[in-house]
C-alpha atoms as a PDB file:
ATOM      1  CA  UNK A   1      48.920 -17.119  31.932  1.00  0.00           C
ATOM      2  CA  UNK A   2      49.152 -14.881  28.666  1.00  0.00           C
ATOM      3  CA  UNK A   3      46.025 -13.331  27.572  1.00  0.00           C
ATOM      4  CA  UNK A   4      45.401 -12.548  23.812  1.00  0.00           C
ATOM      5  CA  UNK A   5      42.506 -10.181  22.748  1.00  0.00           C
ATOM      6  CA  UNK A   6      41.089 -10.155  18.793  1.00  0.00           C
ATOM      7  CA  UNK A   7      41.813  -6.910  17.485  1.00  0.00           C
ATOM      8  CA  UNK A   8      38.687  -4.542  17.405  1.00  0.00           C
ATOM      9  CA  UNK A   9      36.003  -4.085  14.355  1.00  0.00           C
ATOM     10  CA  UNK A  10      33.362  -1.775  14.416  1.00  0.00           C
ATOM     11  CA  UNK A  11      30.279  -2.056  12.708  1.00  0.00           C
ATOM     12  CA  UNK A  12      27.435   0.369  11.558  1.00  0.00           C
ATOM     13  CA  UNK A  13      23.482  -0.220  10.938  1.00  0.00           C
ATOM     14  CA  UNK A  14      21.611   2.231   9.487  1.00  0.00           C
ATOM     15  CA  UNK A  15      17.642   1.476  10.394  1.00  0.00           C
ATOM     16  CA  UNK A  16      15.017   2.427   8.935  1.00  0.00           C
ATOM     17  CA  UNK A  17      16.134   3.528   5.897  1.00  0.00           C
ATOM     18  CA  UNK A  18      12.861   1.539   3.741  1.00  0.00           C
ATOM     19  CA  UNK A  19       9.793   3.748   3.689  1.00  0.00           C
ATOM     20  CA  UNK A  20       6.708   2.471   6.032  1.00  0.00           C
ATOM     21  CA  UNK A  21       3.542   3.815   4.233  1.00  0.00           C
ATOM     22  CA  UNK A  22       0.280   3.688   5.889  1.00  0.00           C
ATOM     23  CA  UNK A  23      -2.627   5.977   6.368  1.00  0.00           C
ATOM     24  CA  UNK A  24      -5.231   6.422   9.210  1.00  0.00           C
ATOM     25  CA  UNK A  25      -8.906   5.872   8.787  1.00  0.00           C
ATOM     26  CA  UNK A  26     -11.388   6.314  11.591  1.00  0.00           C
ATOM     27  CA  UNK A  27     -13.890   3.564  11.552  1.00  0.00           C
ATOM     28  CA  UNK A  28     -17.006   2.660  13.290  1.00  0.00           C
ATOM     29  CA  UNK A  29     -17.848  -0.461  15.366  1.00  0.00           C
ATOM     30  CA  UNK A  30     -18.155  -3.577  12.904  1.00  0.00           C
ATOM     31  CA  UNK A  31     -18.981  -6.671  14.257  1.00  0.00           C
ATOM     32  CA  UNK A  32     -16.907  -9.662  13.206  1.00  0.00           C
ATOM     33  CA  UNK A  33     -18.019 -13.476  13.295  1.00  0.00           C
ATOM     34  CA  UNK A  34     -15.572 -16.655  13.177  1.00  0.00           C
ATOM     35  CA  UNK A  35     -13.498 -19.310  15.033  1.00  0.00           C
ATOM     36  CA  UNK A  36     -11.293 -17.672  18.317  1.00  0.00           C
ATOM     37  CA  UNK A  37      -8.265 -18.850  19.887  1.00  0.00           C
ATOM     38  CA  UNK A  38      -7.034 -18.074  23.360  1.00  0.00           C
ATOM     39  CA  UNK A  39      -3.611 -17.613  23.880  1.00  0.00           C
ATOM     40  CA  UNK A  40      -1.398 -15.891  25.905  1.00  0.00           C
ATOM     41  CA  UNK A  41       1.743 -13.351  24.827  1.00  0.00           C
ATOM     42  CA  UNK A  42       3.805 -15.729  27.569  1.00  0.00           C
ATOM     43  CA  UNK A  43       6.701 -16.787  26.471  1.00  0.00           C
ATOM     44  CA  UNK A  44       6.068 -16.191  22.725  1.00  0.00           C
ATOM     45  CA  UNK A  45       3.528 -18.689  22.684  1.00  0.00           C
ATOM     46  CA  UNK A  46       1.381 -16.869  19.984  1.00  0.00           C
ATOM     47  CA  UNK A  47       3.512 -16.825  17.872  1.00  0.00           C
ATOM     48  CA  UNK A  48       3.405 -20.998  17.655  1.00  0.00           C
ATOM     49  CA  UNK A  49      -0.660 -21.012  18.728  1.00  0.00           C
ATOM     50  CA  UNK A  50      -1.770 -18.720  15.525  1.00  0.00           C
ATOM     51  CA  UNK A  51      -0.012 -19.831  12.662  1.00  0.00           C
ATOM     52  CA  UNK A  52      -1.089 -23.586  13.984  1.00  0.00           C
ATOM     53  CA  UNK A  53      -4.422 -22.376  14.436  1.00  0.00           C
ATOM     54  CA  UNK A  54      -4.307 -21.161  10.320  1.00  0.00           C
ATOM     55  CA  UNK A  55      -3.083 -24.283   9.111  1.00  0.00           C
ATOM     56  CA  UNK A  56      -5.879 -26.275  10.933  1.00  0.00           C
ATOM     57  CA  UNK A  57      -8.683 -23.639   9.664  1.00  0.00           C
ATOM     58  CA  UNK A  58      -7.642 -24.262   6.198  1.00  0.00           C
ATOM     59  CA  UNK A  59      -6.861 -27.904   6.019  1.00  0.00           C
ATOM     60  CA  UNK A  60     -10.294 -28.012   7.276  1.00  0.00           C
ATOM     61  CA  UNK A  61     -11.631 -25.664   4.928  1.00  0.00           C
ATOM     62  CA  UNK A  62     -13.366 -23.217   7.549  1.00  0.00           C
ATOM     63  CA  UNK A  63     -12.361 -20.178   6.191  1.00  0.00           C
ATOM     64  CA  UNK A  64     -14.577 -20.829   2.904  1.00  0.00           C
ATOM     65  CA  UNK A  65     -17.216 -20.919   5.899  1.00  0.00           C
ATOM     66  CA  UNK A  66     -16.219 -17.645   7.666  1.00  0.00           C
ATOM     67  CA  UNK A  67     -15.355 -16.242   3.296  1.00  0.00           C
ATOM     68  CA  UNK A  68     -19.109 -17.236   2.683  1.00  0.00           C
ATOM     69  CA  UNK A  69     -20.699 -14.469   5.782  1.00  0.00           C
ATOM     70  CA  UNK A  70     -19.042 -11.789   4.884  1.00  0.00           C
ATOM     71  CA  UNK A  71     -20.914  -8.542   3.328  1.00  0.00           C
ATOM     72  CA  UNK A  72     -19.430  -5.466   5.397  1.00  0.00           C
ATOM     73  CA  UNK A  73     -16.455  -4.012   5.757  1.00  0.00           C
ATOM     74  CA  UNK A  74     -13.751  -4.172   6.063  1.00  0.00           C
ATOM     75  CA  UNK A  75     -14.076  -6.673   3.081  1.00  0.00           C
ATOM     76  CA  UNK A  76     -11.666  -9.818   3.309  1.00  0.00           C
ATOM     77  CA  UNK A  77     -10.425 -12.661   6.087  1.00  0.00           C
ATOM     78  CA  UNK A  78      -9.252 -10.999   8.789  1.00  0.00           C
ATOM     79  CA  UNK A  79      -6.874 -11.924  11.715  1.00  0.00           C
ATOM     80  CA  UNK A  80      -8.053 -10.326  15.370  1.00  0.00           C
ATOM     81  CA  UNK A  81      -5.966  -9.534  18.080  1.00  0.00           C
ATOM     82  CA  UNK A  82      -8.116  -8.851  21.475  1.00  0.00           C
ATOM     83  CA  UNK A  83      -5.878  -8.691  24.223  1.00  0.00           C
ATOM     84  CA  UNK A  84      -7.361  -8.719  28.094  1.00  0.00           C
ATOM     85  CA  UNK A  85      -8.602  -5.859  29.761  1.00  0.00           C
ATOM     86  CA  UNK A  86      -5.622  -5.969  31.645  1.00  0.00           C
ATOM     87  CA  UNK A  87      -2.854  -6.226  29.271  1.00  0.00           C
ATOM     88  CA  UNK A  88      -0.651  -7.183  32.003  1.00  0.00           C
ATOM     89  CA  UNK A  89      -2.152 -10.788  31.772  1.00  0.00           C
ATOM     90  CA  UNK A  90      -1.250 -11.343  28.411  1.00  0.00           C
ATOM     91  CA  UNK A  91      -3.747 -13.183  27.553  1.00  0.00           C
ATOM     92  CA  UNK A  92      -4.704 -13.080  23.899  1.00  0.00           C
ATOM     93  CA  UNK A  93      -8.194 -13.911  22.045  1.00  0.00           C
ATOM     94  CA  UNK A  94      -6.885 -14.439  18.596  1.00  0.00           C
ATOM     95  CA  UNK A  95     -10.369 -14.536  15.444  1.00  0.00           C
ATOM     96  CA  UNK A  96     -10.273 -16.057  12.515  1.00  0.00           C
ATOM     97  CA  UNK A  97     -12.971 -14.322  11.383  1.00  0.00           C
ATOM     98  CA  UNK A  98     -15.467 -12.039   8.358  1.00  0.00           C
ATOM     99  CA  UNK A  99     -16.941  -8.906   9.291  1.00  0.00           C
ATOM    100  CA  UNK A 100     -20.735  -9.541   8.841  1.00  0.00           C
ATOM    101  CA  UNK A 101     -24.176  -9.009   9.849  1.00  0.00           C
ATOM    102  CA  UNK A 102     -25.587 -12.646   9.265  1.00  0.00           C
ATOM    103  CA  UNK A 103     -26.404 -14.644  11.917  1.00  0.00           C
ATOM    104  CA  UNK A 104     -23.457 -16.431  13.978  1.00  0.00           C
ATOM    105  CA  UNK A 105     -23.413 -20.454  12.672  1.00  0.00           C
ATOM    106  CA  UNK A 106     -22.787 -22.883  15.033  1.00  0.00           C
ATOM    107  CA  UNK A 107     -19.370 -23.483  16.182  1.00  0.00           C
ATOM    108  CA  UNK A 108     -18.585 -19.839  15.544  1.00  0.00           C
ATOM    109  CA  UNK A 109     -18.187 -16.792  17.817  1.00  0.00           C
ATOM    110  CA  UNK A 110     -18.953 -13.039  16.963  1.00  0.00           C
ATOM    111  CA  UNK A 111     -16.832 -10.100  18.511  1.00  0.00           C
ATOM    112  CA  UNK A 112     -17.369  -6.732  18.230  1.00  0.00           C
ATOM    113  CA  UNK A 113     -14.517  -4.544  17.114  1.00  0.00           C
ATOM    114  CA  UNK A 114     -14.869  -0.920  18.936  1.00  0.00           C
ATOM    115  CA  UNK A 115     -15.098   2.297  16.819  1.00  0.00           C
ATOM    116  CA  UNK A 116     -11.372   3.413  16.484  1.00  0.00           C
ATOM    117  CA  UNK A 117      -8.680   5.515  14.486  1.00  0.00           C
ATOM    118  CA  UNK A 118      -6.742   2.688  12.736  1.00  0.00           C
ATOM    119  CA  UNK A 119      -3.141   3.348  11.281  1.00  0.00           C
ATOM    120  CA  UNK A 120      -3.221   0.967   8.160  1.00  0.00           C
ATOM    121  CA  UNK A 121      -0.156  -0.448   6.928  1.00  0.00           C
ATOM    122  CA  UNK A 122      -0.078  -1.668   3.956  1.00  0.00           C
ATOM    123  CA  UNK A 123       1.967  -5.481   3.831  1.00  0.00           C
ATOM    124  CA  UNK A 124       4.209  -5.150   0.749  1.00  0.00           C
ATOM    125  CA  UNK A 125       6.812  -8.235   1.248  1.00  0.00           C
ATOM    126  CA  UNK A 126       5.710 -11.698   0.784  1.00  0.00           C
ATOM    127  CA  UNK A 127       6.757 -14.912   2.584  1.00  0.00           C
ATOM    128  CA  UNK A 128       5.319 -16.320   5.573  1.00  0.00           C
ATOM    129  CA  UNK A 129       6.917 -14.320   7.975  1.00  0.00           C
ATOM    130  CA  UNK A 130       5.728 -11.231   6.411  1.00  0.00           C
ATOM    131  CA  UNK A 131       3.190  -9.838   8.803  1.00  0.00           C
ATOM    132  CA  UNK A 132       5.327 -10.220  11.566  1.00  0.00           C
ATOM    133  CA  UNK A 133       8.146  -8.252  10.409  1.00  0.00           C
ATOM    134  CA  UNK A 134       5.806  -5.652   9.575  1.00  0.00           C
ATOM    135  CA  UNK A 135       4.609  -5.795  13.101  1.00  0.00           C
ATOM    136  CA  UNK A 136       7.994  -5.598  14.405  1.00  0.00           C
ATOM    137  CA  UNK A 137       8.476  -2.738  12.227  1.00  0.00           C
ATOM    138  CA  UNK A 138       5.219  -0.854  13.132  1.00  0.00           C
ATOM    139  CA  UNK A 139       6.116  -1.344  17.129  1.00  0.00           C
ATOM    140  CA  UNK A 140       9.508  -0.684  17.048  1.00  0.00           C
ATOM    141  CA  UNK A 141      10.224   1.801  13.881  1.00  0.00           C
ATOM    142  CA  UNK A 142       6.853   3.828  13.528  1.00  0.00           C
ATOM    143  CA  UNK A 143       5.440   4.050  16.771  1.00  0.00           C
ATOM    144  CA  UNK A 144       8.343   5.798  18.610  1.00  0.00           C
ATOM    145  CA  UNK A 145       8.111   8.664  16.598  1.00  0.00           C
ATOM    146  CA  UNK A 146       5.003   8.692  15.179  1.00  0.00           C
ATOM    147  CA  UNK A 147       2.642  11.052  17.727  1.00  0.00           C
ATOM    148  CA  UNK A 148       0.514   7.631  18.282  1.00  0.00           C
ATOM    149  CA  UNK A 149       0.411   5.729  20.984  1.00  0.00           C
ATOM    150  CA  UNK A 150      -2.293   2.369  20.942  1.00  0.00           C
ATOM    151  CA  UNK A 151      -5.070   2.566  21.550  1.00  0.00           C
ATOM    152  CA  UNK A 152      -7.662   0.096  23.493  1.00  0.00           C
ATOM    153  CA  UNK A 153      -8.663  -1.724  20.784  1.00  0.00           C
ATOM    154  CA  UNK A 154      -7.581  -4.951  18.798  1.00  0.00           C
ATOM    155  CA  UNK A 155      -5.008  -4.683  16.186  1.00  0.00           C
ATOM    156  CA  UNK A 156      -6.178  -6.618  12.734  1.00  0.00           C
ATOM    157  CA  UNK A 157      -4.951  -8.397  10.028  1.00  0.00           C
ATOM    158  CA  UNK A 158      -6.899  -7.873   6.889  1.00  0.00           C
ATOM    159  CA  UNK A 159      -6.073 -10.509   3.567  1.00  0.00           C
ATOM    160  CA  UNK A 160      -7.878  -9.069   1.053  1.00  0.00           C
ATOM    161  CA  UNK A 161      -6.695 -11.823  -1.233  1.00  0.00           C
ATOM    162  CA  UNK A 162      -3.670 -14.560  -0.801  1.00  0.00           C
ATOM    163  CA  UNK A 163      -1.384 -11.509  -2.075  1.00  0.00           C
ATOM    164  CA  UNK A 164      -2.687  -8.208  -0.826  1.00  0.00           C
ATOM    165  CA  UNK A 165      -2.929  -7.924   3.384  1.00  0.00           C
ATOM    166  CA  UNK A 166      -3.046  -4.855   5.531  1.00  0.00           C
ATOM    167  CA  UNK A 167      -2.054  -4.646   9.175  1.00  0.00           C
ATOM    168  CA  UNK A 168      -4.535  -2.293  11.280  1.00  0.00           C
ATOM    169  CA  UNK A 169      -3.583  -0.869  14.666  1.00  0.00           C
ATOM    170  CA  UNK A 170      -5.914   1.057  16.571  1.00  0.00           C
ATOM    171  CA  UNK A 171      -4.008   4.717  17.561  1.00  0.00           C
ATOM    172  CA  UNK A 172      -4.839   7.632  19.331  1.00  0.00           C
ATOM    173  CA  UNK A 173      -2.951  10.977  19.453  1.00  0.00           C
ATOM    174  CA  UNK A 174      -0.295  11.307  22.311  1.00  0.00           C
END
């Protein structure tokens, strides 16, 4: 038997090479109140559960609902990411959700977000898959080498409007 082998090519990526800005702000505990999701990290399945869970929440026109409670800050919809006490569970409470201090409607749920130091990233690409690729970038480009390490606390999305979104993850010094 005669064995042939393709010749060799070599290839070279060069990462990280677009600027990440962000800044950190220390916040106090806000209290959020909207519709929840659980999910669980297993298998990806969030990544199918919340963007399913959007769609429904606006063909149904709930987030005028959650839009209409909202008077603190941080000032816009927001997307919540509480994971378990014990992360290794990967379960995932996912809000839809307005910070507020009005009184939780029916069919809601309220959440309190802890008092944290939040890195805030600032979403500059548009497309649907935008926030996850700045996730992606966050986890795997900033937070190596960045001094930070997460903290226990949820990390947020924050759409101030359909074309300005921030991605908050709660940090503490290593």
């Amino acid at each position: 038997m005669v064995k042939a082998f393709p010749p060799l090519h070599f290839e070279l990526t060069i990462k990280g090479a677009k600027t990440l800005d962000y800044r950190l702000e220390r916040r106090k505990a806000f209290r959020i109140v909207g519709m929840r999701l659980r999910t669980t990290l297993e298998n990806g399945e969030c990544y199918n559960k919340i963007p399913a869970f959007w769609r429904t929440l606006v063909q149904a026109g709930r987030q005028e609902d959650m839009i209409a409670l909202m008077n603190q800050e941080p000032k816009g919809l927001l997307g919540v990411s509480h994971y378990s006490a014990d992360f290794s569970t990967g379960i995932l409470d996912y809000y839809v959700a307005c910070s507020t201090d009005q009184p939780t409607p029916d069919g809601m749920e309220e959440f309190i977000v802890p008092e944290s130091t939040w890195a805030i990233f600032p979403c500059l690409e548009k497309g649907a898959d935008a926030i996850q690729k700045l996730e992606h970038r966050i986890v795997m480009e900033w937070m190596p080498t960045s001094g930070y390490e997460f903290a226990k606390a949820p990390d947020i999305e924050v759409y101030a409007s359909l074309e300005e979104a921030d991605i908050w993850i709660p940090v503490k010094k290593i």
